[in-house]
C-alpha atoms as a PDB file:
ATOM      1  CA  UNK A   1      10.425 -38.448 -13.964  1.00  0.00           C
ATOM      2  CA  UNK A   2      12.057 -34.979 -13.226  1.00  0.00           C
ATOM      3  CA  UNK A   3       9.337 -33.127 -14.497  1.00  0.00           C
ATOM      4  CA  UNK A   4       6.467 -35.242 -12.421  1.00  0.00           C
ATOM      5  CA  UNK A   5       8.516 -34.465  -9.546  1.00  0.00           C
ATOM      6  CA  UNK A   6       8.752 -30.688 -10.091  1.00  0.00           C
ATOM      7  CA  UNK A   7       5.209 -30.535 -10.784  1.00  0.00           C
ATOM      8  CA  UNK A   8       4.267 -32.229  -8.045  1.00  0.00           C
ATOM      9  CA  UNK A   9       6.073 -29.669  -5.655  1.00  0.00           C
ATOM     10  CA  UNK A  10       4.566 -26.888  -7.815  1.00  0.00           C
ATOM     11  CA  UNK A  11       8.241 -25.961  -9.400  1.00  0.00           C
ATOM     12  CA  UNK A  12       7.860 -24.673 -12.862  1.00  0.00           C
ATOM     13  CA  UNK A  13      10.625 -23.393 -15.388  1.00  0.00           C
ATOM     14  CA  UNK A  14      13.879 -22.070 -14.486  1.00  0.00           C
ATOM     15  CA  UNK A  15      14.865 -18.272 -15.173  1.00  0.00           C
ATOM     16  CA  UNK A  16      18.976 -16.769 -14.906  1.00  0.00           C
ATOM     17  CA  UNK A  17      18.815 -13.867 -13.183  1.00  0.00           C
ATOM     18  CA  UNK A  18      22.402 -12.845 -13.366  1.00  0.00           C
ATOM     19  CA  UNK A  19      25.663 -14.988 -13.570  1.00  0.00           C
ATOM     20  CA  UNK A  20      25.627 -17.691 -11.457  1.00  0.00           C
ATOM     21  CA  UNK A  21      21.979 -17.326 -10.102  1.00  0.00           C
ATOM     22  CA  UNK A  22      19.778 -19.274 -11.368  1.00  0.00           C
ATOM     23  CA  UNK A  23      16.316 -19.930  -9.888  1.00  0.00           C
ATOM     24  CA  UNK A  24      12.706 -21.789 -10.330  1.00  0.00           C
ATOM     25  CA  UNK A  25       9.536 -20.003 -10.627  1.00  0.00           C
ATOM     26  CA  UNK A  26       6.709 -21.461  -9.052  1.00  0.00           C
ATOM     27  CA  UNK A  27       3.846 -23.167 -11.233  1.00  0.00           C
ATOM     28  CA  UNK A  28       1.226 -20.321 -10.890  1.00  0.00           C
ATOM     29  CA  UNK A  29      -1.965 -21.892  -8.287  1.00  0.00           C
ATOM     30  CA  UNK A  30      -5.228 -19.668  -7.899  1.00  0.00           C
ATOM     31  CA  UNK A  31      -4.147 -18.703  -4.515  1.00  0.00           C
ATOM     32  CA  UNK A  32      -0.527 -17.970  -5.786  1.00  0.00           C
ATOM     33  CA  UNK A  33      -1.751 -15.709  -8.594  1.00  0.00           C
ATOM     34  CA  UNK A  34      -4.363 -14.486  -6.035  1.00  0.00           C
ATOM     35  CA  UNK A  35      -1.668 -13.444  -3.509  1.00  0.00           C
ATOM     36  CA  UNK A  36       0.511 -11.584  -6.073  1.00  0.00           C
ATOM     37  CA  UNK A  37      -2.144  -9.642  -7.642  1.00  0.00           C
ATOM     38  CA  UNK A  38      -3.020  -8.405  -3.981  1.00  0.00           C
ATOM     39  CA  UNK A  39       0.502  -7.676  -3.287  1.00  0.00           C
ATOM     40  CA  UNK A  40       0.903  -6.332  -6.670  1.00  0.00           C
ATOM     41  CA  UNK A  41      -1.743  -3.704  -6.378  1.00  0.00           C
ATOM     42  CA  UNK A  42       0.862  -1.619  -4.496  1.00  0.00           C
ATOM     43  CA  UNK A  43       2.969  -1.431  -7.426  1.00  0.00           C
ATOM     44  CA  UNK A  44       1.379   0.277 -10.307  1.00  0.00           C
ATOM     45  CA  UNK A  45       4.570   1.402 -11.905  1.00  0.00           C
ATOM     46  CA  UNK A  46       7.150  -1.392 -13.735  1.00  0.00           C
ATOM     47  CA  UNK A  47       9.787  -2.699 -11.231  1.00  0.00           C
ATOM     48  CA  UNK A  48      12.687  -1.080 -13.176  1.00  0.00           C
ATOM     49  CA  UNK A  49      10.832   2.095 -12.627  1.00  0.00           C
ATOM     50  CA  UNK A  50      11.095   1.811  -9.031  1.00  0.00           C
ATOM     51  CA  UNK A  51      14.652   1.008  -8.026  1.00  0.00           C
ATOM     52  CA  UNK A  52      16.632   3.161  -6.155  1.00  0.00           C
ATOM     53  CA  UNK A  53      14.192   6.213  -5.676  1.00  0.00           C
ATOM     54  CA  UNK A  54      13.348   8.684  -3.448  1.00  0.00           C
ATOM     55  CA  UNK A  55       9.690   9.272  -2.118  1.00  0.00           C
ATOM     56  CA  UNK A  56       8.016  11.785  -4.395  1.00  0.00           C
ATOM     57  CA  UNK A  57       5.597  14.152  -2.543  1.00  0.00           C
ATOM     58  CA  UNK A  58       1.988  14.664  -4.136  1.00  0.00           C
ATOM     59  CA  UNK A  59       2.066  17.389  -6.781  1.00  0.00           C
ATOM     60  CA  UNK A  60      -1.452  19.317  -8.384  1.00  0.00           C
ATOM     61  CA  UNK A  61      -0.608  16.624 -11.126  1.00  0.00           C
ATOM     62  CA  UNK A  62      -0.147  13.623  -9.356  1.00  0.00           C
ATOM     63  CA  UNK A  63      -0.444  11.972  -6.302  1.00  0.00           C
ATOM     64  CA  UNK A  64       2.323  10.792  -3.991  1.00  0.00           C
ATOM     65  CA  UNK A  65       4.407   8.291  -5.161  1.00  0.00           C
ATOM     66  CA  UNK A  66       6.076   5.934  -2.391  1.00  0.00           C
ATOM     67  CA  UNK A  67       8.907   4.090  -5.043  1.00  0.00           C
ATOM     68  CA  UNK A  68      11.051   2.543  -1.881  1.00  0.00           C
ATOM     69  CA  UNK A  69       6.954   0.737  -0.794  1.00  0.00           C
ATOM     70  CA  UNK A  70       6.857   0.019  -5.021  1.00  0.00           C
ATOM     71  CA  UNK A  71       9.971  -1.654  -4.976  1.00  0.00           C
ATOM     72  CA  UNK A  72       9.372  -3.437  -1.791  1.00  0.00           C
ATOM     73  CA  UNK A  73       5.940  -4.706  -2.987  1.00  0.00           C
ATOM     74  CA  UNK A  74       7.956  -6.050  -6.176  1.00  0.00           C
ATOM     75  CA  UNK A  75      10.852  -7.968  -3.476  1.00  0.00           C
ATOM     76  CA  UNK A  76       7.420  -9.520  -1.759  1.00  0.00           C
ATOM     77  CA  UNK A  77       6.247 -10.616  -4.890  1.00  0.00           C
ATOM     78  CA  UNK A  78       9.894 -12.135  -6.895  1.00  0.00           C
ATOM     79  CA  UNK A  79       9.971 -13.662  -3.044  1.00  0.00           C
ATOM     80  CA  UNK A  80       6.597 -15.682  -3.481  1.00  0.00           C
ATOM     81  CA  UNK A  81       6.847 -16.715  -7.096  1.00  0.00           C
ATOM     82  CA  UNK A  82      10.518 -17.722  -7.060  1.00  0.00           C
ATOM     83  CA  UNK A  83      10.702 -21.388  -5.375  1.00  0.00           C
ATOM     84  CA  UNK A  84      13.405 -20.231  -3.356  1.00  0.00           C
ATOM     85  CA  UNK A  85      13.033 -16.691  -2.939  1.00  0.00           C
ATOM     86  CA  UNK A  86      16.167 -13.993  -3.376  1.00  0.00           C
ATOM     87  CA  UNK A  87      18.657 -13.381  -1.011  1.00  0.00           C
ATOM     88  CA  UNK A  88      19.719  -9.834  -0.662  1.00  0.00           C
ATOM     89  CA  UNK A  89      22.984 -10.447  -2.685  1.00  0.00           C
ATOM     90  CA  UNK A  90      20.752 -12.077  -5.513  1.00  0.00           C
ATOM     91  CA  UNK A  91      18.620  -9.613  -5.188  1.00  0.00           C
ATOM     92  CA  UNK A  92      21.107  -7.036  -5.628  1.00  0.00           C
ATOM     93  CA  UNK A  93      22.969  -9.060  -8.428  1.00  0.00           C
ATOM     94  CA  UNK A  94      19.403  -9.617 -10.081  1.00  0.00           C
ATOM     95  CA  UNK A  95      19.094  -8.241 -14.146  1.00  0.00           C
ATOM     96  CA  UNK A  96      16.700  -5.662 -13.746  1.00  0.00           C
ATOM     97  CA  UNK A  97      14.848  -6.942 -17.332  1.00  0.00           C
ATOM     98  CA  UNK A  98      14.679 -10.124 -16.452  1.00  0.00           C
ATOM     99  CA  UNK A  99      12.634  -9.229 -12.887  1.00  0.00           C
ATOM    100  CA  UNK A 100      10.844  -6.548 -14.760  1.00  0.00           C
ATOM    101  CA  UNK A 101       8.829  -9.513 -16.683  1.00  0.00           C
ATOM    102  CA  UNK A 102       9.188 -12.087 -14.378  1.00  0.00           C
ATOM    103  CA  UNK A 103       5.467 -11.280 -12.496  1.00  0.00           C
ATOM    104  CA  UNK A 104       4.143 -11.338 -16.364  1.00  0.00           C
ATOM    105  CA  UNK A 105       5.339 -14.763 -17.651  1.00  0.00           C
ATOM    106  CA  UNK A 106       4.306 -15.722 -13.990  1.00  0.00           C
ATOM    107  CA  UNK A 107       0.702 -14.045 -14.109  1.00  0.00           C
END
């Protein structure tokens, strides 16, 4: 009966993301996975990748890399396929591997 319910408000499995926090990722509709890819197309570096860096002007070799926009596209995105989104302090508490393939078991 559990799981009818939970699939009937579009609640899928449950993931820990650190001690204490544990949360429900959403069961993935076209215009869920629709709205993450769109968000997610601000992000093409791994979420790991992104925490806690600087902006990093365009070199000959690259092109400008915004990591604090990266990360922030990533926060949208854990915020939309997480039932009920992340606080700051679970946010901050959060395992870094287990958000880094959170979007992929989701997508």
């Amino acid at each position: 009966m559990d799981a009818q319910i939970d699939q009937t408000l579009n609640i899928g499995t449950e993931i820990q993301l650190a001690e204490g926090i544990v949360k429900n990722v959403k069961i993935g509709s076209i215009g869920l996975i629709r709205k993450v890819r769109q968000v997610m197309k601000a992000a093409p570096y791994k979420f790991s990748t992104s925490v806690g860096r600087d902006k990093w002007p365009a070199t000959e070799d690259r092109a400008e890399v915004d990591w604090p926009l990266i990360e922030a596209a990533y926060r949208e995105a854990f915020n939309l396929v997480l039932v009920d989104g992340l606080t700051d302090e679970e946010y901050e508490q959060a395992n870094v591997e287990v958000l880094d393939t959170l979007l992929d078991r989701f997508l």
